[in-house]
N, C-alpha and C. Protein backbone atom coordinates (compact mmCIF):
# COMPACT_ATOMS: atom_id res chain seq x y z
N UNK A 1 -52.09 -83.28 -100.56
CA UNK A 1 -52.08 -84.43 -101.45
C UNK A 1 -51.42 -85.60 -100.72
N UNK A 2 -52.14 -86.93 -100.94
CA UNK A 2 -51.19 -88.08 -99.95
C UNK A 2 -50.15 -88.28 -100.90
N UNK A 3 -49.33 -89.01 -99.74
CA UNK A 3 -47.98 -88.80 -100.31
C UNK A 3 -47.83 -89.83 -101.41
N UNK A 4 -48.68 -90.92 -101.52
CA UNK A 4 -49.24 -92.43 -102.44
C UNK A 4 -49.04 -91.29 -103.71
N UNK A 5 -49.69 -90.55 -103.72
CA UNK A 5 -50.61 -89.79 -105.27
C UNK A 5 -48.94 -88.98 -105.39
N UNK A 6 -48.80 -88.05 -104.80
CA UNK A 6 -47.25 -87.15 -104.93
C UNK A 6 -46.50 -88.23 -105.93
N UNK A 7 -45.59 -89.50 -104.71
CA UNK A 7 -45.02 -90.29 -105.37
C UNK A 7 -45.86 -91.01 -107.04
N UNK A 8 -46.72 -91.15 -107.43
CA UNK A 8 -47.31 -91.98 -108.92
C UNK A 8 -47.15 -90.31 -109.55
N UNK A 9 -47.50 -89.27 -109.24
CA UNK A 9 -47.34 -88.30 -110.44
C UNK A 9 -45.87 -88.08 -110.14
N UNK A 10 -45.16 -87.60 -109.63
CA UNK A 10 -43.65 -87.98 -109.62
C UNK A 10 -42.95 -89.06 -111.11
N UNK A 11 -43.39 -90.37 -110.79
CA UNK A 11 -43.24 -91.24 -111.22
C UNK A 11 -43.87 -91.10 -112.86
N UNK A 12 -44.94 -90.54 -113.21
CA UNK A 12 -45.79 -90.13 -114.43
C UNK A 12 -44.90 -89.21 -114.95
N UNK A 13 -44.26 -87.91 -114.44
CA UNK A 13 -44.03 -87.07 -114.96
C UNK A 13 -42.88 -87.20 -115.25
N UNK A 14 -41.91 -87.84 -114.50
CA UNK A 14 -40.59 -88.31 -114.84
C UNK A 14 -40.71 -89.35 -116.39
N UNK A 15 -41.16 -90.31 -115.93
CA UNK A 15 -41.97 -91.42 -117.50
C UNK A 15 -42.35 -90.85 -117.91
N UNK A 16 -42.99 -89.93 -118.48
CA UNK A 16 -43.99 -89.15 -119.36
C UNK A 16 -42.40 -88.26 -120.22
N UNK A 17 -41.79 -87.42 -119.17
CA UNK A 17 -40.64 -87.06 -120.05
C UNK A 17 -39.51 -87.59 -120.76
N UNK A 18 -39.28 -89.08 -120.20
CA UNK A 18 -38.44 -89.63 -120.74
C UNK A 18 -38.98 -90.57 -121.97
N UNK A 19 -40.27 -91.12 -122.02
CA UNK A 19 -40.59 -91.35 -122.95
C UNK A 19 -41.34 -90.02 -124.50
N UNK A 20 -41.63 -88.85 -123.86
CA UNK A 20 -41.21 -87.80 -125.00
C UNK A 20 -40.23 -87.87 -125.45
N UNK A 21 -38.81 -88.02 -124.54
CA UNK A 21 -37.79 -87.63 -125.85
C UNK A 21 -37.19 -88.86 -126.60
N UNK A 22 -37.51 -89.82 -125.74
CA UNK A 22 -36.96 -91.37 -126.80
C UNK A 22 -38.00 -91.15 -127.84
N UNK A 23 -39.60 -90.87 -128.39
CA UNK A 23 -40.03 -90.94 -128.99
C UNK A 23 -39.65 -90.10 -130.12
N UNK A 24 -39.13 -89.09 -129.65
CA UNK A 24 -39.12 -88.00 -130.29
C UNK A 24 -38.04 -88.17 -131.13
N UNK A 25 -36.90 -88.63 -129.93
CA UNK A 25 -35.39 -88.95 -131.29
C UNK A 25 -35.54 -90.03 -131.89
N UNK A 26 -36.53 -90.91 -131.91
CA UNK A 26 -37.08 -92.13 -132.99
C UNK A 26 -37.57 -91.82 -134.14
N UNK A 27 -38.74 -90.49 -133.27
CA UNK A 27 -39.68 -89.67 -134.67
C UNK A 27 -38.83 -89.30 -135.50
N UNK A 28 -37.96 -88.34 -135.04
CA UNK A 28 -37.28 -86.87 -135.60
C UNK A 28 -35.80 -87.27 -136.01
N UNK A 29 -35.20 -88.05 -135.90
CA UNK A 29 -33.72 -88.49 -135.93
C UNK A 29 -33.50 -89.45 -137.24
N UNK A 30 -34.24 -89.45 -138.61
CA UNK A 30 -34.35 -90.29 -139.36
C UNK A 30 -33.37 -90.48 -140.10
N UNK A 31 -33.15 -91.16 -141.07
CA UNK A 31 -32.15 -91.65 -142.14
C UNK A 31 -31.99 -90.23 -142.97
N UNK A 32 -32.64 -89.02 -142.97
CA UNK A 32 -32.74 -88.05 -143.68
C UNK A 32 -31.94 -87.13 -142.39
N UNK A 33 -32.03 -87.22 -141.48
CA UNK A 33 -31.52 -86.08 -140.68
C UNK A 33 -30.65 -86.81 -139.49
N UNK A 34 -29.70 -88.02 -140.00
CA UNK A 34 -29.08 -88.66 -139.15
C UNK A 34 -27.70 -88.13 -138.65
N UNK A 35 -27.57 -86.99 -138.94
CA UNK A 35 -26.39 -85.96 -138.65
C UNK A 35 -26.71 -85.14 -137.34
N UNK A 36 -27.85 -84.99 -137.07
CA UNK A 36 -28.02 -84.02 -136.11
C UNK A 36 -29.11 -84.83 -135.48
N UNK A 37 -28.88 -84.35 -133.65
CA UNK A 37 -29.90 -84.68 -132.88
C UNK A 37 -30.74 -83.86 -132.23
N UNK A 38 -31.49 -84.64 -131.14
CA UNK A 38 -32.77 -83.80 -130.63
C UNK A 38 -32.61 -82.30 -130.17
N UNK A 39 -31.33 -82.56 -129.43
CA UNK A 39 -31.13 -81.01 -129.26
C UNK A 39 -30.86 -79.74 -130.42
N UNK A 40 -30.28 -80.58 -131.84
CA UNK A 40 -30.05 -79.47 -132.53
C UNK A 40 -31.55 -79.16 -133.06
N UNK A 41 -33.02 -80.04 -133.27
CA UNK A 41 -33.49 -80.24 -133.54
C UNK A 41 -34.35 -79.03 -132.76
N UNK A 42 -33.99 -78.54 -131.71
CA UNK A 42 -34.78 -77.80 -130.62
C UNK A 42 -34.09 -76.23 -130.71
N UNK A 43 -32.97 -76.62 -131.47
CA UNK A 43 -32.45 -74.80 -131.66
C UNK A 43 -32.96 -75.00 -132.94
N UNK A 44 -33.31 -75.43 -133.72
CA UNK A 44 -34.12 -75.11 -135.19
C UNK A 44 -35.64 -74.68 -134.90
N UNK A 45 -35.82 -74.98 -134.19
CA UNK A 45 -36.92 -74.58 -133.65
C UNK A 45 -37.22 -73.32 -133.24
N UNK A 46 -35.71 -73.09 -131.84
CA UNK A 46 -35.84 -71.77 -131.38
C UNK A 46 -35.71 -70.54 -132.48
N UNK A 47 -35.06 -71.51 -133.96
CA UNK A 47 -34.73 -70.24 -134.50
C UNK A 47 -36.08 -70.07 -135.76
N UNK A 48 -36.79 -71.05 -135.74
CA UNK A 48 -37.91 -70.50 -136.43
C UNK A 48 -37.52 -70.37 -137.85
N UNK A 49 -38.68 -69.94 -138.49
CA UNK A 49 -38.89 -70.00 -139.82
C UNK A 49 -39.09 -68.39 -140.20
N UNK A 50 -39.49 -67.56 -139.59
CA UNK A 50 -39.94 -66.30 -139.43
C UNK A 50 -38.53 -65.44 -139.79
N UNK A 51 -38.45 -64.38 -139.46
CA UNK A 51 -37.50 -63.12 -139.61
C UNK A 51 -35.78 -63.93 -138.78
N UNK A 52 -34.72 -63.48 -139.18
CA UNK A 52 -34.09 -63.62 -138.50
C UNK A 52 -33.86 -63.44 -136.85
N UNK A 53 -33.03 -64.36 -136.07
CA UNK A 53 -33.35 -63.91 -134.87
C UNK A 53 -31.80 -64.06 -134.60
N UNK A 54 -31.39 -62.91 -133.39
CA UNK A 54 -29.90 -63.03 -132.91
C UNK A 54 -30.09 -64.22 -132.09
N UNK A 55 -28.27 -64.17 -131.73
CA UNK A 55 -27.78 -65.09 -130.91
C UNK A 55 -28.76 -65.43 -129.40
N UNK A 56 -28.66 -64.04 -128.89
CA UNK A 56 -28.94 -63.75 -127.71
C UNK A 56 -30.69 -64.43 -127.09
N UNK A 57 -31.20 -63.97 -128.91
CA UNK A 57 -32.71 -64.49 -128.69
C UNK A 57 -32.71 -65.77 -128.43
N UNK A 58 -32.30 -66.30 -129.38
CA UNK A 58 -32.15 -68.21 -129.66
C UNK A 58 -31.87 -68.60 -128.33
N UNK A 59 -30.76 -68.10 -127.33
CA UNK A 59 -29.88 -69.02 -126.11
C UNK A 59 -31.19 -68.52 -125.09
N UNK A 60 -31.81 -67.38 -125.31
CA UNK A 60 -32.70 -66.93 -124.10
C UNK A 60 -34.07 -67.97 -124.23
N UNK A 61 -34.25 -67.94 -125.05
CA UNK A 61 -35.53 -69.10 -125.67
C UNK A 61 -35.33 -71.11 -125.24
N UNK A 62 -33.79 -71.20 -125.54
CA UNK A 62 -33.55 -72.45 -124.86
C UNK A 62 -33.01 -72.33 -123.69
N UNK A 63 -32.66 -71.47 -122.81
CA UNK A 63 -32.33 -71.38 -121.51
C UNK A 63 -31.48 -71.64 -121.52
N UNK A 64 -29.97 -71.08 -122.73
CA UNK A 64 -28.75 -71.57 -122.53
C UNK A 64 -27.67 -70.11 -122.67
N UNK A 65 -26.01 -70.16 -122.57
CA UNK A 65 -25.57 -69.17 -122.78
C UNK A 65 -25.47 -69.41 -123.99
N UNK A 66 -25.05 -68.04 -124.47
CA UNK A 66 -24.53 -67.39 -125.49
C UNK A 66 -23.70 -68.45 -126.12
N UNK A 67 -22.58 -69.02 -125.39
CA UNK A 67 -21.22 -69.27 -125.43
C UNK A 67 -21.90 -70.73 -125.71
N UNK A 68 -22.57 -71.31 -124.94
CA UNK A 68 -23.33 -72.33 -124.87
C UNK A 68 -23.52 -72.97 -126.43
N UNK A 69 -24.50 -71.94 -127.35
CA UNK A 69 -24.86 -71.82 -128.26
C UNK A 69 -24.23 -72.04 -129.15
N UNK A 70 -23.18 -71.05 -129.33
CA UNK A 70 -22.75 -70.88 -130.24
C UNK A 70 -21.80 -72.12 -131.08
N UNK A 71 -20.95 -73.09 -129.84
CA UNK A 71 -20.79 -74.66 -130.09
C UNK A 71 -21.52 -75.23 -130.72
N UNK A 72 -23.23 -75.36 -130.27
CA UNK A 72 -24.27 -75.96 -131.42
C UNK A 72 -24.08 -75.42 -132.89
N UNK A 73 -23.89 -73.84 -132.90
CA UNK A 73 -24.63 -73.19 -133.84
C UNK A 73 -23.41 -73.75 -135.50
N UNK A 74 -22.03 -73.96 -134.63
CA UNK A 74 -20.96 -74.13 -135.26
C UNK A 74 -21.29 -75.34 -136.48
N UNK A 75 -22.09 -76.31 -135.69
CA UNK A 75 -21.82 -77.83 -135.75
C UNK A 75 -22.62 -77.41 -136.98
N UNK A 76 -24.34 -77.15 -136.69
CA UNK A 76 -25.22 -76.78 -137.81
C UNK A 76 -25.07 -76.28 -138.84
N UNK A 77 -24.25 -74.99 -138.47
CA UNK A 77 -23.96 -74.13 -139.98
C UNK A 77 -22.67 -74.99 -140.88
N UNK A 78 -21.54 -75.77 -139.61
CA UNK A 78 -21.27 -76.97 -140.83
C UNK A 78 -22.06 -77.52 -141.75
N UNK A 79 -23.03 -78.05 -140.98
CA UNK A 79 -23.50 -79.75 -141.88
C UNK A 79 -24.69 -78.71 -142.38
N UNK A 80 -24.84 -77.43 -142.64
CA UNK A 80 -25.72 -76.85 -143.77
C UNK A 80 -27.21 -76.68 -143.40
N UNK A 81 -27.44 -76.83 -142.31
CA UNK A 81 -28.95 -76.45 -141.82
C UNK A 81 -29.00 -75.16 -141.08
N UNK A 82 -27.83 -74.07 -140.95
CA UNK A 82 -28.15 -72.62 -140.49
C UNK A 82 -27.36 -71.58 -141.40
N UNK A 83 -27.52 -70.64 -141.30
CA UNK A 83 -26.62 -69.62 -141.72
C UNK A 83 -26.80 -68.77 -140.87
N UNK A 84 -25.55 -68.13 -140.52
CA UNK A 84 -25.34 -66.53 -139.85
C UNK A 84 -24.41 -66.03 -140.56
N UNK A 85 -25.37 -64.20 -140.33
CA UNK A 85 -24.90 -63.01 -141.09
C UNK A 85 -25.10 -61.82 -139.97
N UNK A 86 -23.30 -61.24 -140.38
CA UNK A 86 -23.83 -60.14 -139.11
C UNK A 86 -25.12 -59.09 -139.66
N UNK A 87 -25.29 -58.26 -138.79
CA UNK A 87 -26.62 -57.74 -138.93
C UNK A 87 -26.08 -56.55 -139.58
N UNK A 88 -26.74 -55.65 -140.76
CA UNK A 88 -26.14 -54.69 -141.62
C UNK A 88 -25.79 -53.25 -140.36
N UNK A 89 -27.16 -53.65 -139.30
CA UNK A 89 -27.26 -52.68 -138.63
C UNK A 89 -26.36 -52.26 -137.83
N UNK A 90 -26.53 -53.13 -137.10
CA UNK A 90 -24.94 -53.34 -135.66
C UNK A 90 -23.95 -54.59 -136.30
N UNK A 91 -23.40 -54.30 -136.52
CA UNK A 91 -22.33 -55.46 -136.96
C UNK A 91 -21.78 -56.32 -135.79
N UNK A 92 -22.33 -56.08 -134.32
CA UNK A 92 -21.73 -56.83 -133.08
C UNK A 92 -22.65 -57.96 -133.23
N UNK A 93 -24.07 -58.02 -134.24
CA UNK A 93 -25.01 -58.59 -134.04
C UNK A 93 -24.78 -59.57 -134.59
N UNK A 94 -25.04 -60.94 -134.70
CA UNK A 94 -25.12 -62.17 -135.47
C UNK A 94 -27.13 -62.64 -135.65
N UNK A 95 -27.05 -62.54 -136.93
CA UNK A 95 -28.61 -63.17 -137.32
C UNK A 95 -28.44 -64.52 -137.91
N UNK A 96 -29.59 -65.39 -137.23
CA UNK A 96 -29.44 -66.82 -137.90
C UNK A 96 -30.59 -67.17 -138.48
N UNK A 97 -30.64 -67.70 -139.91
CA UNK A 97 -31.97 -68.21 -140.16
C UNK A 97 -31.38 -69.79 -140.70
N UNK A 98 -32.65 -70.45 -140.92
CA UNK A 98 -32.52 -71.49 -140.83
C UNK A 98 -32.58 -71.90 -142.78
N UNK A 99 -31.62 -72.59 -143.43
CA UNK A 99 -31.43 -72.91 -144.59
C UNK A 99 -32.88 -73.60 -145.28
N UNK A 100 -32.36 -73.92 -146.57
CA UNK A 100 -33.32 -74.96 -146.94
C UNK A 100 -33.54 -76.07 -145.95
N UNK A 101 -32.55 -76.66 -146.16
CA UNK A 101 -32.20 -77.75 -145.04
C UNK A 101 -33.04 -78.19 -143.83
N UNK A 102 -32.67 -76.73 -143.17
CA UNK A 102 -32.83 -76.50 -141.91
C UNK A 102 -34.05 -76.48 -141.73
N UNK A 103 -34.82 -75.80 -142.96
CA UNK A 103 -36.27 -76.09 -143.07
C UNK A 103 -37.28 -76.92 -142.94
N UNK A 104 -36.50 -77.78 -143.78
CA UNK A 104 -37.11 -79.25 -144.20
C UNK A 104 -37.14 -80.02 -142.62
N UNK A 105 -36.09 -79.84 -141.89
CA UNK A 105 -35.94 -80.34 -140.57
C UNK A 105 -36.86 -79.92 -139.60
N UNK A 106 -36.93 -78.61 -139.87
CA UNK A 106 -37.78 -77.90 -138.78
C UNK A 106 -39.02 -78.65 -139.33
N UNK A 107 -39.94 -78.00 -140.22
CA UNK A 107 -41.20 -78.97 -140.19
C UNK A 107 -41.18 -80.19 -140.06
N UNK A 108 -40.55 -81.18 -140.39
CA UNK A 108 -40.41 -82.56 -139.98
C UNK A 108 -40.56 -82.48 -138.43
N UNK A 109 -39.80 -82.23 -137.88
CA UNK A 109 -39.79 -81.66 -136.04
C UNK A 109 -41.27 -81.33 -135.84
N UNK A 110 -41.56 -80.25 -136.60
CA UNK A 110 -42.81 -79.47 -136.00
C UNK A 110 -44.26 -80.66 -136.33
N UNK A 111 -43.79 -81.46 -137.54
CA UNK A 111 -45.27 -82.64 -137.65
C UNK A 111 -45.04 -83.45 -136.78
N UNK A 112 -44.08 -83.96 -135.97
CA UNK A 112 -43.58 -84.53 -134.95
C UNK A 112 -44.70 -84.11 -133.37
N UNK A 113 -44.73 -82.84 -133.30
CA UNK A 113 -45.12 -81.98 -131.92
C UNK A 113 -47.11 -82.67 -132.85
N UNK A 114 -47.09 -82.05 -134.00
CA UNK A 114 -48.71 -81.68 -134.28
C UNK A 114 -48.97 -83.55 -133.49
N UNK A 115 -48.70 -84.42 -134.34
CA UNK A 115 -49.00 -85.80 -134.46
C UNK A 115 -49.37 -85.90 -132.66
N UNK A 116 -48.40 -85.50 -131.70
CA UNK A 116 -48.19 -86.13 -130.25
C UNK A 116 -48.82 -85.43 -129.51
N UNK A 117 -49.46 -83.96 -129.82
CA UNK A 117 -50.58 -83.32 -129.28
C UNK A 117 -52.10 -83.76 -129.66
N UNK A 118 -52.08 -84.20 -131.00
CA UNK A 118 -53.33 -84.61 -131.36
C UNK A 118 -53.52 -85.85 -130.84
N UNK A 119 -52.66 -86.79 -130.58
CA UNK A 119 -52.69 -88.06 -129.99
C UNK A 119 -53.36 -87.72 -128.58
N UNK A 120 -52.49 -86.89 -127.56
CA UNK A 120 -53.02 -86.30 -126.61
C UNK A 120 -54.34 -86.05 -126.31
N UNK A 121 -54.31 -85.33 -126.77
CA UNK A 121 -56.00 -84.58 -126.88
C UNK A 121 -57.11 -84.69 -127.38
N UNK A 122 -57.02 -85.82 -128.34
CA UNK A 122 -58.23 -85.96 -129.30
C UNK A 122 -59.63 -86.62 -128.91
N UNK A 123 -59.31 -87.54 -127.68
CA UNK A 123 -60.20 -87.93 -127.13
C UNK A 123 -60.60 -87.17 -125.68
N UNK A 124 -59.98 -86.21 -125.30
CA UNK A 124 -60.74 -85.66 -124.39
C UNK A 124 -61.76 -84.82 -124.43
N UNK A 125 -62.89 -84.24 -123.16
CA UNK A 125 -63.82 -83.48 -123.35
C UNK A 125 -63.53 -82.29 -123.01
N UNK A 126 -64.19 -81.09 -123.48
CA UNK A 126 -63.86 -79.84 -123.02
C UNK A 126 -63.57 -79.59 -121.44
N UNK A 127 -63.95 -80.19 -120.50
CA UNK A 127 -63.63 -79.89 -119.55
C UNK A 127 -62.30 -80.82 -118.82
N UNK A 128 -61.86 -81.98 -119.49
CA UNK A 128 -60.96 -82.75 -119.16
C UNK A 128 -59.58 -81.66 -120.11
N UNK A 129 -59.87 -81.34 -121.04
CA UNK A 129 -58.88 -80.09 -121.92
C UNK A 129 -58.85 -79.10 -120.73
N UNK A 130 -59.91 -78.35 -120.54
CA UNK A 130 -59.54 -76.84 -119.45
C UNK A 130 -58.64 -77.89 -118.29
N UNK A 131 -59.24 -78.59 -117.61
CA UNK A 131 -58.12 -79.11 -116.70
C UNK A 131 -56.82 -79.43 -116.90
N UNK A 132 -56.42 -80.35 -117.73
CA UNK A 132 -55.42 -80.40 -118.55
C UNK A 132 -54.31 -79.05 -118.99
N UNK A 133 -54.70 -78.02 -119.28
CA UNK A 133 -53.96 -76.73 -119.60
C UNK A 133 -53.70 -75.88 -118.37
N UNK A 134 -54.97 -76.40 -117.33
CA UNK A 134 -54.83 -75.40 -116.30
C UNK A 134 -53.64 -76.33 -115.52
N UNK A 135 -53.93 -77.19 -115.41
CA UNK A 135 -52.23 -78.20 -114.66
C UNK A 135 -50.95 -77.88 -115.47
N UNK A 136 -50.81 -78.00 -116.43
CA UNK A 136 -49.96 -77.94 -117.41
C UNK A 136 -49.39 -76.05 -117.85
N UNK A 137 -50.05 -75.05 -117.47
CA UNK A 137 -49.86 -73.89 -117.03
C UNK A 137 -48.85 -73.65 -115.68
N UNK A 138 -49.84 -74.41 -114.81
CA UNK A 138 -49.38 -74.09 -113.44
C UNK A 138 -47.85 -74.80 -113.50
N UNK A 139 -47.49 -75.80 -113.69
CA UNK A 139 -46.50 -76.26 -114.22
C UNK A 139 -45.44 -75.69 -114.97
N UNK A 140 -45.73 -75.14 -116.37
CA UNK A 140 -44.78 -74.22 -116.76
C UNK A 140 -44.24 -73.00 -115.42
N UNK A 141 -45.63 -72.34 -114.94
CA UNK A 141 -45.14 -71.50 -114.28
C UNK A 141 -44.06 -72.05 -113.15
N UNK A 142 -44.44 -73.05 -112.12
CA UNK A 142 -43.25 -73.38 -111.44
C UNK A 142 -42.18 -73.62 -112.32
N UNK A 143 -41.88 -74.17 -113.00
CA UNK A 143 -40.37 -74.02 -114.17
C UNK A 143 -40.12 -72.46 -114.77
N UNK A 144 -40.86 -72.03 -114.96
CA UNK A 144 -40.25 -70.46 -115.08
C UNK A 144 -39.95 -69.84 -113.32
N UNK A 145 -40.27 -70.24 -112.75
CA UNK A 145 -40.32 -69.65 -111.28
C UNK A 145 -39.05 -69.89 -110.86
N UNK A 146 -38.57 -71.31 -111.56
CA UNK A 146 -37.06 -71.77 -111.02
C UNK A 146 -36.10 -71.31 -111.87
N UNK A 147 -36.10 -70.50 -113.12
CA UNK A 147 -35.27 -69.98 -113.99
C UNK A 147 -34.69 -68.96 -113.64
N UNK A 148 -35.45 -68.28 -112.42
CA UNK A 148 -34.61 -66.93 -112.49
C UNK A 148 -34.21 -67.22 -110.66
């Protein structure tokens, strides 16, 4: 690849991420959820709407520690958007689900993602999409490649 093209996607992908998350804490950061930000906004996420999930799951899912976590998890279950309960099973376990609250936040978040993918994609053709996922694959994979 010349080095012209390297440097502009460099430059795209860096802009491309920094304008995701200013958009995002514009989208998602409203007069309704002005207590918490993008990042708590991204462990509501990790923790889903589904079955409870431990500690361990949540920090492995955002690529953070335990210990890491659990600072966020503090702040949230203050201001009323999580709850944790140890687990009946193992009591070493901590399960978190996400409140009413926490709910209401999470989908707000999640129409956030639908809106900025459909923006994305709506005008492309099936084969500008397969390209698109196949870059955007290969991509994840180098970022998982650097995780471990």
């Amino acid at each position: 690849m010349a080095k012209r093209n390297t440097v502009a996607l460099n430059e795209l992908l860096v802009n491309l991420f920094n304008r995701v998350m200013d958009a995002e804490s514009k989208a998602v950061i409203t007069e309704e959820f002005r207590d918490i930000t993008n990042n708590d906004m991204h462990i509501m996420e990790a923790i889903g709407i589904g079955d409870p999930q431990n500690m361990s799951t949540i920090a492995a899912k955002l690529f953070v520690t335990v210990g890491t976590l659990t600072v966020n998890m503090n702040s949230l279950e203050k201001k009323g958007y999580i709850e944790r309960k140890r687990s009946t099973i193992d009591k070493r376990v901590v399960l978190v689900t996400l409140t009413e609250k926490g709910r209401k936040a999470f989908f707000h978040h999640r129409d956030f993602h639908k809106a900025m993918i459909h923006a994305a994609v709506r005008d492309l053709e099936q084969d500008e999409m397969e390209a698109l996922m196949n870059c955007l694959t290969k991509l994840n994979a180098f970022f998982e490649s650097k995780q471990n």
